[in-house]
N, C-alpha and C. Protein backbone atom coordinates (compact mmCIF):
# COMPACT_ATOMS: atom_id res chain seq x y z
N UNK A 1 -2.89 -5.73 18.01
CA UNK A 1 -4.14 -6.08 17.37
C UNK A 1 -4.60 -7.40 17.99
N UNK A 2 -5.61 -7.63 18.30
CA UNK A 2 -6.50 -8.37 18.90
C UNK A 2 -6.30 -10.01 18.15
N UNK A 3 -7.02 -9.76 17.12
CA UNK A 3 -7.35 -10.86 16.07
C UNK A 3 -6.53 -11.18 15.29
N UNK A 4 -5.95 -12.30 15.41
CA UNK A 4 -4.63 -12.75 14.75
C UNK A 4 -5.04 -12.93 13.32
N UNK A 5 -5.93 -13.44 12.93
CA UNK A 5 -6.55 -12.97 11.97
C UNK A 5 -6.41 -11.57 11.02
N UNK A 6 -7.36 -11.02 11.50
CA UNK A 6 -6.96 -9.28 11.31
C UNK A 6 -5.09 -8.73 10.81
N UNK A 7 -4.66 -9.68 12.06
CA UNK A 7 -3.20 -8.79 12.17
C UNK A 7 -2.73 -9.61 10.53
N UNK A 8 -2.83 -10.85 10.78
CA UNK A 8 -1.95 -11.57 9.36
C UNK A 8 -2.30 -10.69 7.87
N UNK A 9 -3.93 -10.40 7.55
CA UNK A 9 -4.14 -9.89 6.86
C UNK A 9 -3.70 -8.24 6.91
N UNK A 10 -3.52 -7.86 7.66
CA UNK A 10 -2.77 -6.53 7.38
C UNK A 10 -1.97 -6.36 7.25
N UNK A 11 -0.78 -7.47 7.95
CA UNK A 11 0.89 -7.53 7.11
C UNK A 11 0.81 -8.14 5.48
N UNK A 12 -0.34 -8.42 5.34
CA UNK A 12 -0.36 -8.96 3.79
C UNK A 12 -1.15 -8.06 2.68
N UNK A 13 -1.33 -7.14 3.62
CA UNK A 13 -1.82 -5.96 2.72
C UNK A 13 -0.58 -4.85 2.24
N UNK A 14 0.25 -5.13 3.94
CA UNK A 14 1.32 -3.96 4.26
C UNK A 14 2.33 -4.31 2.85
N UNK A 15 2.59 -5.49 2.75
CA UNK A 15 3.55 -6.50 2.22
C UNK A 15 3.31 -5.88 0.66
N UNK A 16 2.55 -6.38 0.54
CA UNK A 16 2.06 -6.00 -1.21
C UNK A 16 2.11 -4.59 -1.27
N UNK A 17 2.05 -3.40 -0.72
CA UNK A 17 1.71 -2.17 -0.94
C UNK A 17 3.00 -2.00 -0.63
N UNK A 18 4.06 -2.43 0.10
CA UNK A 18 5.25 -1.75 0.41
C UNK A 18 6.34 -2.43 -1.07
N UNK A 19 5.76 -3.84 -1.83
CA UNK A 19 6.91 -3.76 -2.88
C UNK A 19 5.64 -3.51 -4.12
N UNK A 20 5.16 -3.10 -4.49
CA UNK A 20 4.34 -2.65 -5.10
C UNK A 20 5.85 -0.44 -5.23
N UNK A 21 5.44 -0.31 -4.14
CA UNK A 21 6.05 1.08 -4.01
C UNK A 21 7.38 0.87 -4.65
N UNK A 22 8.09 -0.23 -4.00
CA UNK A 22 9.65 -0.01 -4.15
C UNK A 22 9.50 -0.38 -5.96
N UNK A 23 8.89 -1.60 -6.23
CA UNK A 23 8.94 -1.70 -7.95
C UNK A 23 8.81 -0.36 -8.82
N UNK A 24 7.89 0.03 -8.16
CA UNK A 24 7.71 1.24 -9.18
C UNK A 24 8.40 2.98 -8.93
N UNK A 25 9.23 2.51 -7.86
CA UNK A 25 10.53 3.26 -7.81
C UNK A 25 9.51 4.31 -7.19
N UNK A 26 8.57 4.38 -6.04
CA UNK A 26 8.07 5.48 -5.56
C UNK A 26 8.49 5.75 -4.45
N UNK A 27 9.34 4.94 -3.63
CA UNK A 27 9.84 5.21 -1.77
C UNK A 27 11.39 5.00 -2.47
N UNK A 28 11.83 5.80 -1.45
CA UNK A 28 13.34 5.92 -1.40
C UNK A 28 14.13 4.78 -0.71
N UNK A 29 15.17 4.68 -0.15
CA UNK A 29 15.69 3.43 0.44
C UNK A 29 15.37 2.70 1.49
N UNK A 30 14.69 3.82 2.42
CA UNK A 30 14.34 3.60 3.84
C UNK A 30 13.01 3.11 3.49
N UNK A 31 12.27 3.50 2.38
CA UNK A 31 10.89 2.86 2.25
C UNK A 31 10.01 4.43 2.36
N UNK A 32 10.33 5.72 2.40
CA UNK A 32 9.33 6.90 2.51
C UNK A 32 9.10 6.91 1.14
N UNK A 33 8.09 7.78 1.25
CA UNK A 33 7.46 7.98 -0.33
C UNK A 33 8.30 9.19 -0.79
N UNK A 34 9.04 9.39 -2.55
CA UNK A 34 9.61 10.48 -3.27
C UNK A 34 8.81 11.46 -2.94
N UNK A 35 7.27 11.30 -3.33
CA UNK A 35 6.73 12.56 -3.33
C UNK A 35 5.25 11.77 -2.51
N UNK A 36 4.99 12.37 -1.07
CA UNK A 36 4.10 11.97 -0.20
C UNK A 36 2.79 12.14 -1.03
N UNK A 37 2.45 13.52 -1.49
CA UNK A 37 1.26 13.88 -2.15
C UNK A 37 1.07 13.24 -3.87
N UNK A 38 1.79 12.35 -4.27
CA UNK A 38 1.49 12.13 -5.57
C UNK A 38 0.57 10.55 -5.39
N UNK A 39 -0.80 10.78 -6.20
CA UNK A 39 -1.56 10.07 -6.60
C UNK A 39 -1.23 8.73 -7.13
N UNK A 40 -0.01 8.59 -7.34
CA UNK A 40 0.38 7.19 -8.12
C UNK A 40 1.18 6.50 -6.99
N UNK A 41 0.94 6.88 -5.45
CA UNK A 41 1.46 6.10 -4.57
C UNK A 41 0.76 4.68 -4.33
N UNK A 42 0.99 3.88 -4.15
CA UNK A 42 0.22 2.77 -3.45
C UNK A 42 0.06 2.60 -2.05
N UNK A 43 -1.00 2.53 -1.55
CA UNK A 43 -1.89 3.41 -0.24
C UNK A 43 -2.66 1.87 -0.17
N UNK A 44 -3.20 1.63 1.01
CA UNK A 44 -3.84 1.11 1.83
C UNK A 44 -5.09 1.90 2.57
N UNK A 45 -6.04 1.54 1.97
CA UNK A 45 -7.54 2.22 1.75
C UNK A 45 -8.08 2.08 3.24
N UNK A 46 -8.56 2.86 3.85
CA UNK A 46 -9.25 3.10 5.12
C UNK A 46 -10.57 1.88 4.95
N UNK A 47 -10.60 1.42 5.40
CA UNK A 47 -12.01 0.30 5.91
C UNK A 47 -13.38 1.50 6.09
N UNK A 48 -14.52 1.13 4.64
CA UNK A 48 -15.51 1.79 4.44
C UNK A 48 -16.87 1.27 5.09
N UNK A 49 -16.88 0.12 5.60
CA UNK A 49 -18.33 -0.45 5.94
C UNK A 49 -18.86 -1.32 4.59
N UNK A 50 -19.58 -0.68 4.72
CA UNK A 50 -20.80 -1.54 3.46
C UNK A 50 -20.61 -1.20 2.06
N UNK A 51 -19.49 -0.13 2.10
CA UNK A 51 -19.29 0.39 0.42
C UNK A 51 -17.66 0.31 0.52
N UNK A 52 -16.81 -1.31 1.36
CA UNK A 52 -15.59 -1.01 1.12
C UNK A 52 -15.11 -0.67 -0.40
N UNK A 53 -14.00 -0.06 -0.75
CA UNK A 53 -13.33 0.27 -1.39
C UNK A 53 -11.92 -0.69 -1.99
N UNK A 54 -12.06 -1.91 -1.19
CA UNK A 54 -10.95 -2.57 -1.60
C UNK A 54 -9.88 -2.45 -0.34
N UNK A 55 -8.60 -3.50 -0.62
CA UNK A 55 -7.65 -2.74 0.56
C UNK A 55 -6.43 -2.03 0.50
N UNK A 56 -6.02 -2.19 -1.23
CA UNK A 56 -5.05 -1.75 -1.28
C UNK A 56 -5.65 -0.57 -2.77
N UNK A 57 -4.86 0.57 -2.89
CA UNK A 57 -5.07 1.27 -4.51
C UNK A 57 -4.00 1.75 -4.54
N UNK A 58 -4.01 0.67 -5.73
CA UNK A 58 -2.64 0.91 -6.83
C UNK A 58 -3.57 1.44 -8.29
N UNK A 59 -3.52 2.83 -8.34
CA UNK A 59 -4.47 2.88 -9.49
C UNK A 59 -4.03 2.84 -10.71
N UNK A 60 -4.74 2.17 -11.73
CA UNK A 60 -6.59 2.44 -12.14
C UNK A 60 -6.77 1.28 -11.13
N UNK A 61 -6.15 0.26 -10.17
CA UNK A 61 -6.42 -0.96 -9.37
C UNK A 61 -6.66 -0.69 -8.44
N UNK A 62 -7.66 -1.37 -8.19
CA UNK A 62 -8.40 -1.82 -6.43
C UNK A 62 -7.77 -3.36 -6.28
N UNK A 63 -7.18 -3.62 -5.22
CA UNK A 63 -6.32 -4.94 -4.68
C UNK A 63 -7.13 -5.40 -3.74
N UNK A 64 -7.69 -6.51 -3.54
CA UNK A 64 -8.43 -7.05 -2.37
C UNK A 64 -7.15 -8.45 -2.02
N UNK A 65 -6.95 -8.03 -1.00
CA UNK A 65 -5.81 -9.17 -0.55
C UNK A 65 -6.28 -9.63 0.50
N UNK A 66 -5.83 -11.23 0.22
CA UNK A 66 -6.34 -12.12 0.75
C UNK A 66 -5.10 -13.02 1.49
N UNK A 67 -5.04 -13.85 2.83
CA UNK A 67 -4.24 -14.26 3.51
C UNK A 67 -4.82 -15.62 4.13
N UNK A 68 -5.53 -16.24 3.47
CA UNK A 68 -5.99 -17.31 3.71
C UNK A 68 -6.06 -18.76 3.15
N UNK A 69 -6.16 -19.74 3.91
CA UNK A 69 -5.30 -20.92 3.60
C UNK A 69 -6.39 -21.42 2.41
N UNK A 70 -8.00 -21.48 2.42
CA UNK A 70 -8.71 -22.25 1.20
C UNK A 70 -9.28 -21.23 0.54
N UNK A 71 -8.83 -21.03 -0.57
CA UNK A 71 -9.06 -19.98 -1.72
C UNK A 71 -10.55 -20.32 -2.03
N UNK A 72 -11.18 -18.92 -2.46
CA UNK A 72 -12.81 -18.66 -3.29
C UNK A 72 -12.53 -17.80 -4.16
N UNK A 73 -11.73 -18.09 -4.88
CA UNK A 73 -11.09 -17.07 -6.16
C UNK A 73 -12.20 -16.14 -6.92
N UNK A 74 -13.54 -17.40 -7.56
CA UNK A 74 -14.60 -16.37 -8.35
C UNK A 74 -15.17 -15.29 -7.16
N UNK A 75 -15.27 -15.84 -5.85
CA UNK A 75 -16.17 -14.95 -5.33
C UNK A 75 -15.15 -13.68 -4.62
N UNK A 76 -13.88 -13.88 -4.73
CA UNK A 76 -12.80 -13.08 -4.38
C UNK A 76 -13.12 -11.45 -5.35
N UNK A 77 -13.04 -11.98 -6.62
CA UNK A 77 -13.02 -11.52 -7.76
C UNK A 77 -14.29 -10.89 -8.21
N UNK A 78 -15.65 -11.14 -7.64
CA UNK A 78 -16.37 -10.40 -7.29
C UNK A 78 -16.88 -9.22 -6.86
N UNK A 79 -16.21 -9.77 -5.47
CA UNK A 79 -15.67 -8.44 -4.48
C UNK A 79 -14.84 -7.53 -5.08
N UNK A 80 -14.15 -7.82 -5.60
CA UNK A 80 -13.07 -6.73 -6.40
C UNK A 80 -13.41 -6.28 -7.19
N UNK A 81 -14.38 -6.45 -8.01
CA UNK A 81 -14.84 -5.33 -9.22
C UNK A 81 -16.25 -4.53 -8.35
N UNK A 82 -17.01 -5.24 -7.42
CA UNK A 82 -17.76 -4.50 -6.56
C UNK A 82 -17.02 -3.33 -5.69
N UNK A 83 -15.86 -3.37 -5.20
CA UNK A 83 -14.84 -2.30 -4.68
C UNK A 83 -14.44 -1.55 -5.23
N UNK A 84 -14.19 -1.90 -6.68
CA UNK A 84 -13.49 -0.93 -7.78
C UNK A 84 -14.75 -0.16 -8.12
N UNK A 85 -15.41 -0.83 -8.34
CA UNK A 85 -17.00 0.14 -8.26
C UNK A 85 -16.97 1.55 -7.64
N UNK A 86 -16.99 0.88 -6.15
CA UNK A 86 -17.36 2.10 -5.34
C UNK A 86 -16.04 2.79 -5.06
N UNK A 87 -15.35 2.68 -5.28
CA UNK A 87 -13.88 3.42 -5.15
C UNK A 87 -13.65 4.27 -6.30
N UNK A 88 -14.03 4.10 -7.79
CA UNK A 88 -14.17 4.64 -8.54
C UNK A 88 -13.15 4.72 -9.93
N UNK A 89 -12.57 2.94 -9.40
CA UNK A 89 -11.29 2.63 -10.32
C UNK A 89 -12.03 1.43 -11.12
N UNK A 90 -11.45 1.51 -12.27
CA UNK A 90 -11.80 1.03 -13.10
C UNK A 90 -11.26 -0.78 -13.32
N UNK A 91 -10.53 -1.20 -12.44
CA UNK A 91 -9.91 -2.32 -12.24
C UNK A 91 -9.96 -2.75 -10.84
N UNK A 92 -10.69 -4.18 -10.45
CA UNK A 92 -10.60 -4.76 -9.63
C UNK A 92 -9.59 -5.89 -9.46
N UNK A 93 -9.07 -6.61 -9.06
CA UNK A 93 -8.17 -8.05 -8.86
C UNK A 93 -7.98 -8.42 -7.44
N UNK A 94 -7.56 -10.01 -6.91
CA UNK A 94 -7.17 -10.38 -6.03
C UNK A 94 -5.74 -10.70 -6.09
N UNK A 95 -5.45 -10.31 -5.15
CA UNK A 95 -3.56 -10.80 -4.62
C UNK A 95 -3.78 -11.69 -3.62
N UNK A 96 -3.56 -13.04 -3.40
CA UNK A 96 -3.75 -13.76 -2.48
C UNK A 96 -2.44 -14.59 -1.83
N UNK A 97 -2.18 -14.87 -0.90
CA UNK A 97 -0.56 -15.00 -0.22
C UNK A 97 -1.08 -16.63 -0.29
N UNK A 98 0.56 -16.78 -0.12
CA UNK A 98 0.60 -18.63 -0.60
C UNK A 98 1.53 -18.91 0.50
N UNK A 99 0.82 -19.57 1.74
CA UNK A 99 1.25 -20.07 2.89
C UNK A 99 2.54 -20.33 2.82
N UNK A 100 3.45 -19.81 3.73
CA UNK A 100 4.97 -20.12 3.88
C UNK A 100 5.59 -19.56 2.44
N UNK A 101 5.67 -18.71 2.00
CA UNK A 101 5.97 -17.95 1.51
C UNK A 101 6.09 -16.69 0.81
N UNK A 102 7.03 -16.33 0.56
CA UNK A 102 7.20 -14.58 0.61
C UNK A 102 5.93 -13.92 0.15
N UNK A 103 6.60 -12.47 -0.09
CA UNK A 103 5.76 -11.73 -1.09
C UNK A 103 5.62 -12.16 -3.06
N UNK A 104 6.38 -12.69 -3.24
CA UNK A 104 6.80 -12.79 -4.86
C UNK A 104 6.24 -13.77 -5.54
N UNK A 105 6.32 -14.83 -3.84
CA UNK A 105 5.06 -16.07 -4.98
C UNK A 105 3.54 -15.76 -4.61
N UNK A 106 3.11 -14.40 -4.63
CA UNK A 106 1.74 -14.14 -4.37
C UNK A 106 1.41 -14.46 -5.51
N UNK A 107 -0.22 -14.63 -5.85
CA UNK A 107 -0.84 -14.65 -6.78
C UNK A 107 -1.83 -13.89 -6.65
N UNK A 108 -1.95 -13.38 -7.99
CA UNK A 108 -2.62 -12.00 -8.92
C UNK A 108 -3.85 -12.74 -9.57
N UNK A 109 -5.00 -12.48 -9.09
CA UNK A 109 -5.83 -13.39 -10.04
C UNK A 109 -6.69 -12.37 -10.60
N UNK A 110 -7.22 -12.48 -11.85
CA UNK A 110 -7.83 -11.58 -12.38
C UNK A 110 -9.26 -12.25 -13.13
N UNK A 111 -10.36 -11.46 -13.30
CA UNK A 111 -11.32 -11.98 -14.01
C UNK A 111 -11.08 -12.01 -15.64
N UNK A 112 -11.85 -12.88 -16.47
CA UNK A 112 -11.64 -12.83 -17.77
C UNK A 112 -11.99 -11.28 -18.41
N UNK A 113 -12.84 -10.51 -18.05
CA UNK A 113 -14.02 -9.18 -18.43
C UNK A 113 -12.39 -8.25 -17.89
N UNK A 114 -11.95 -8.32 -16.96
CA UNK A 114 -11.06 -7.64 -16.36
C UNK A 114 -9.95 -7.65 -17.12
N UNK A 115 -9.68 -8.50 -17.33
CA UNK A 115 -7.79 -9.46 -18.28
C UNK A 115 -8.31 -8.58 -19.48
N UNK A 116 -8.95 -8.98 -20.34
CA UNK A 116 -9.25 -8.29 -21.42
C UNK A 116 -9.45 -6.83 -21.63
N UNK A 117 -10.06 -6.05 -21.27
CA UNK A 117 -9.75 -4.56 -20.63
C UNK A 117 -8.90 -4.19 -21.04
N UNK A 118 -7.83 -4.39 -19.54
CA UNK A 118 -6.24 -4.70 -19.50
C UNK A 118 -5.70 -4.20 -20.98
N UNK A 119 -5.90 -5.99 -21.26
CA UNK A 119 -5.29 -5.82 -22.53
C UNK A 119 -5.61 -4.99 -23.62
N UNK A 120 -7.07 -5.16 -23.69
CA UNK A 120 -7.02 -4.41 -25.04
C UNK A 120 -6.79 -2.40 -24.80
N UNK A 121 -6.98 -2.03 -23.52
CA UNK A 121 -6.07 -0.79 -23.21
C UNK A 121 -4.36 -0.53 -23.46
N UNK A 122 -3.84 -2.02 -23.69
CA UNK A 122 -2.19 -1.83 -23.76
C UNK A 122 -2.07 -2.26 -24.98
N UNK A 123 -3.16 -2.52 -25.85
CA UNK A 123 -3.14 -2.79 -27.11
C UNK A 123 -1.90 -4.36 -27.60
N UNK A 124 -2.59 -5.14 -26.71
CA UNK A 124 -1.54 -6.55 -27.31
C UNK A 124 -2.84 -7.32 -27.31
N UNK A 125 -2.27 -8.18 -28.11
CA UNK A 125 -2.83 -9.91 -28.58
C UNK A 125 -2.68 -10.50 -27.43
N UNK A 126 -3.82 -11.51 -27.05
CA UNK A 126 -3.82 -11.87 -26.04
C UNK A 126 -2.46 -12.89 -25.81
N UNK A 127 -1.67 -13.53 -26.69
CA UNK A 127 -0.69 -14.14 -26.57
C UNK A 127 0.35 -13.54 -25.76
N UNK A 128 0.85 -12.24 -26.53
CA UNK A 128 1.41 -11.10 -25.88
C UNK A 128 1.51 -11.35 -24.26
N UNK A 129 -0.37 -10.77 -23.58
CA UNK A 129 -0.47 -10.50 -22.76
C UNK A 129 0.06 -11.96 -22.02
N UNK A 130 -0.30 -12.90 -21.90
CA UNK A 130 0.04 -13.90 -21.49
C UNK A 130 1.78 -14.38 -20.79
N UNK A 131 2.50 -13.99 -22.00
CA UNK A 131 3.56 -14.20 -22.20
C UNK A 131 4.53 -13.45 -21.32
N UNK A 132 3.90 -11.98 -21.52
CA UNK A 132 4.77 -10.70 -20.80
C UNK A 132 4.79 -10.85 -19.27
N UNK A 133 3.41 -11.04 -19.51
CA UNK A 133 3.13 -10.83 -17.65
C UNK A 133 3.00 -12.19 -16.76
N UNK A 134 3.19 -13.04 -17.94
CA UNK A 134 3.34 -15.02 -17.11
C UNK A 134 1.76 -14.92 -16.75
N UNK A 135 0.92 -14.73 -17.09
CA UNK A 135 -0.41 -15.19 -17.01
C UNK A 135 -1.06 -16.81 -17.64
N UNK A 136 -1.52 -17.27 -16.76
CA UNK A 136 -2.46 -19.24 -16.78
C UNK A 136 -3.35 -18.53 -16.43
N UNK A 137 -4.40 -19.29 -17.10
CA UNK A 137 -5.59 -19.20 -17.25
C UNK A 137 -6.03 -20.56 -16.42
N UNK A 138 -7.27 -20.38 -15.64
CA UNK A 138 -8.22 -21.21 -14.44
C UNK A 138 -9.66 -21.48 -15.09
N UNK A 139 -9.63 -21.95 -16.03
CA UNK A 139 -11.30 -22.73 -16.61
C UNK A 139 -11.74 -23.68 -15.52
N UNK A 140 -12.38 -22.82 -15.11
CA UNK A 140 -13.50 -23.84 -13.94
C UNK A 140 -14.75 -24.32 -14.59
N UNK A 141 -14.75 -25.42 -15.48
CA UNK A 141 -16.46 -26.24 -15.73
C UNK A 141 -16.73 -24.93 -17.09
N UNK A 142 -18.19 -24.79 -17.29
CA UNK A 142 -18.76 -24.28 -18.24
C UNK A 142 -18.77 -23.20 -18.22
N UNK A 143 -18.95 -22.64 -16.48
CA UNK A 143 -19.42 -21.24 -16.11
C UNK A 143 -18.37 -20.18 -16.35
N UNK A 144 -18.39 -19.11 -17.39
CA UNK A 144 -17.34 -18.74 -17.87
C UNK A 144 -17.20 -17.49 -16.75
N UNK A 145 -18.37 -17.56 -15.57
CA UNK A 145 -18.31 -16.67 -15.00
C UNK A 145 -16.64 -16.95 -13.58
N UNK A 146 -16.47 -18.29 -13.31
CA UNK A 146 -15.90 -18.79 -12.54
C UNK A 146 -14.64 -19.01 -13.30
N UNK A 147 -14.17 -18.30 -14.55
CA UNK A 147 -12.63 -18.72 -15.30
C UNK A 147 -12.30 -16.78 -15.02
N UNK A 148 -10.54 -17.56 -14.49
CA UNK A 148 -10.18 -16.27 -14.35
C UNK A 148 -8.71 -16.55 -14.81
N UNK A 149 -7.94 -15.31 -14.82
CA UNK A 149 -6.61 -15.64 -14.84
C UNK A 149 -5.44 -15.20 -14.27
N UNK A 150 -4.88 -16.05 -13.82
CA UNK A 150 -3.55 -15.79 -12.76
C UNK A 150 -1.73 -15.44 -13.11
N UNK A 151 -1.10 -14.47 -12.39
CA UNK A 151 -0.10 -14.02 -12.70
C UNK A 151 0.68 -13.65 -11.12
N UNK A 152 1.81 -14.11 -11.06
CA UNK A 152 2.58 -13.30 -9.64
C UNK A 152 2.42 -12.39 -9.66
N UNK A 153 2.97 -11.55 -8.12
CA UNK A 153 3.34 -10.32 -7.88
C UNK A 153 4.09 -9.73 -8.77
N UNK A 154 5.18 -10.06 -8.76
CA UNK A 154 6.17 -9.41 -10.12
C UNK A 154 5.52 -9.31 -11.29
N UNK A 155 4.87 -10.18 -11.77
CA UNK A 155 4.22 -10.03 -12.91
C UNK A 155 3.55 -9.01 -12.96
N UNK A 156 2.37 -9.07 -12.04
CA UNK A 156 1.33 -8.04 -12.27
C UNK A 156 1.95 -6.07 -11.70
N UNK A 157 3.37 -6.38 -11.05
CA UNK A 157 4.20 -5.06 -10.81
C UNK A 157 4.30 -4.55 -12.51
N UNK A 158 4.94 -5.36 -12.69
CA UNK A 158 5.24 -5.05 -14.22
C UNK A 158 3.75 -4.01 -15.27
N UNK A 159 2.77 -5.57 -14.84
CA UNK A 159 1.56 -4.68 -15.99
C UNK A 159 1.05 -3.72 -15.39
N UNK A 160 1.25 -3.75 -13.49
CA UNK A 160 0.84 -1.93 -13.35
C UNK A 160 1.75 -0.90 -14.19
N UNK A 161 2.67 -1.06 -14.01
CA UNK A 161 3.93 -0.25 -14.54
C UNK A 161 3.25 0.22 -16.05
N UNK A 162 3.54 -0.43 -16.55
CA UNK A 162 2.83 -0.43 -18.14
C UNK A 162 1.54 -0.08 -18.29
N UNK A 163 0.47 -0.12 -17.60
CA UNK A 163 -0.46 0.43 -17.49
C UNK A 163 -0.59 1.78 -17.01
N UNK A 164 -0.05 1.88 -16.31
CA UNK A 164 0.31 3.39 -15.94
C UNK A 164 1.43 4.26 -16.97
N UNK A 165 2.01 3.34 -17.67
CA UNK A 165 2.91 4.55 -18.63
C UNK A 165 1.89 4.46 -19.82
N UNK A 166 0.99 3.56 -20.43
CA UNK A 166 -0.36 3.37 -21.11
C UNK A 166 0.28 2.88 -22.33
N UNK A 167 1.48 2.03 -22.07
CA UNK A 167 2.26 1.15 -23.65
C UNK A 167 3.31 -0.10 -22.63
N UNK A 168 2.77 -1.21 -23.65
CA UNK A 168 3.81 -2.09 -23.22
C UNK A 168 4.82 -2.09 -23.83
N UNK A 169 6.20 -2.47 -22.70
CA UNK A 169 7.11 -2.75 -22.76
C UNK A 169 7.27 -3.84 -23.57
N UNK A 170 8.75 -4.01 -24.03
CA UNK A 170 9.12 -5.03 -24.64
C UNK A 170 9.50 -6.57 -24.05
N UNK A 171 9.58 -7.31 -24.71
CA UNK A 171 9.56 -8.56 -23.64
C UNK A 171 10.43 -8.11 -22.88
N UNK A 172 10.34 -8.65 -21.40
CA UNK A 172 11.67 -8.64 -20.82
C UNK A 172 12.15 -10.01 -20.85
């Protein structure tokens, strides 16, 4: 690949979609998928043009991952419910990689309109939600449009998990 650029962001797409799989127990040891044709794989979305789709679907999630050193979180988060849009999932979020290190200290950032959803689909108190999945909250100024809230990779493995069985787990 040409653009070093390009290339970083596609091992950071690869990255998240390959333990995304292993968490949720869908690839076997070597990393193949149990069952190639099942819908609840996590896939890396073909590049759409003007109606991308996001880059990663982990569904009901559209993942827009990001590999860059000065974060635009609200306008990240944008993009991601505009993708989930046209992709036709009902959940957008950003996964964004944190220079010099792994996959695990990624961060999961989510919009407030989004977080809530979430939650009130898994039926917890927002304390709950907070607690389970290690979610801080980002109040930027007044604009409630620019407050979002953040959770690791592991974390947010977890609330796919639970979102997809459609009941939360107990604390872990």
């Amino acid at each position: 690949m040409a653009n070093p650029n390009k290339a970083r962001g596609t091992a950071w797409e690869s990255a998240v979609r390959d333990f995304l799989n292993g968490y949720l127990g869908l690839v076997d040891e070597r990393g193949a998928f149990r069952n190639p044709l099942s819908g609840e794989n996590v896939r890396r979305a073909a590049q759409e043009g003007a109606r991308d789709v996001g880059d990663v679907h982990a569904a009901p999630f559209i993942l827009e991952c990001k590999d860059v050193r000065n974060p635009a979180v609200p306008t990240w988060l944008r993009q991601a419910r505009v993708e989930a849009a046209h992709a036709g999932f009902p959940y957008g979020v950003v996964v964004h990689k944190r220079r010099g290190l792994g996959i695990h200290a990624g961060r999961v950032h989510v919009d407030v309109r989004t977080w809530s959803r979430i939650r009130l689909a898994l039926g917890l108190p927002a304390r709950d939600m907070f607690e389970r999945y290690g979610f801080a909250a980002s109040l930027r100024g007044l604009d409630t449009g620019r407050w979002y809230l953040t959770t690791d990779v592991a974390g947010f493995a977890a609330l796919l998990s639970d979102v997809r069985a459609g009941v939360a787990r107990a604390v872990r």
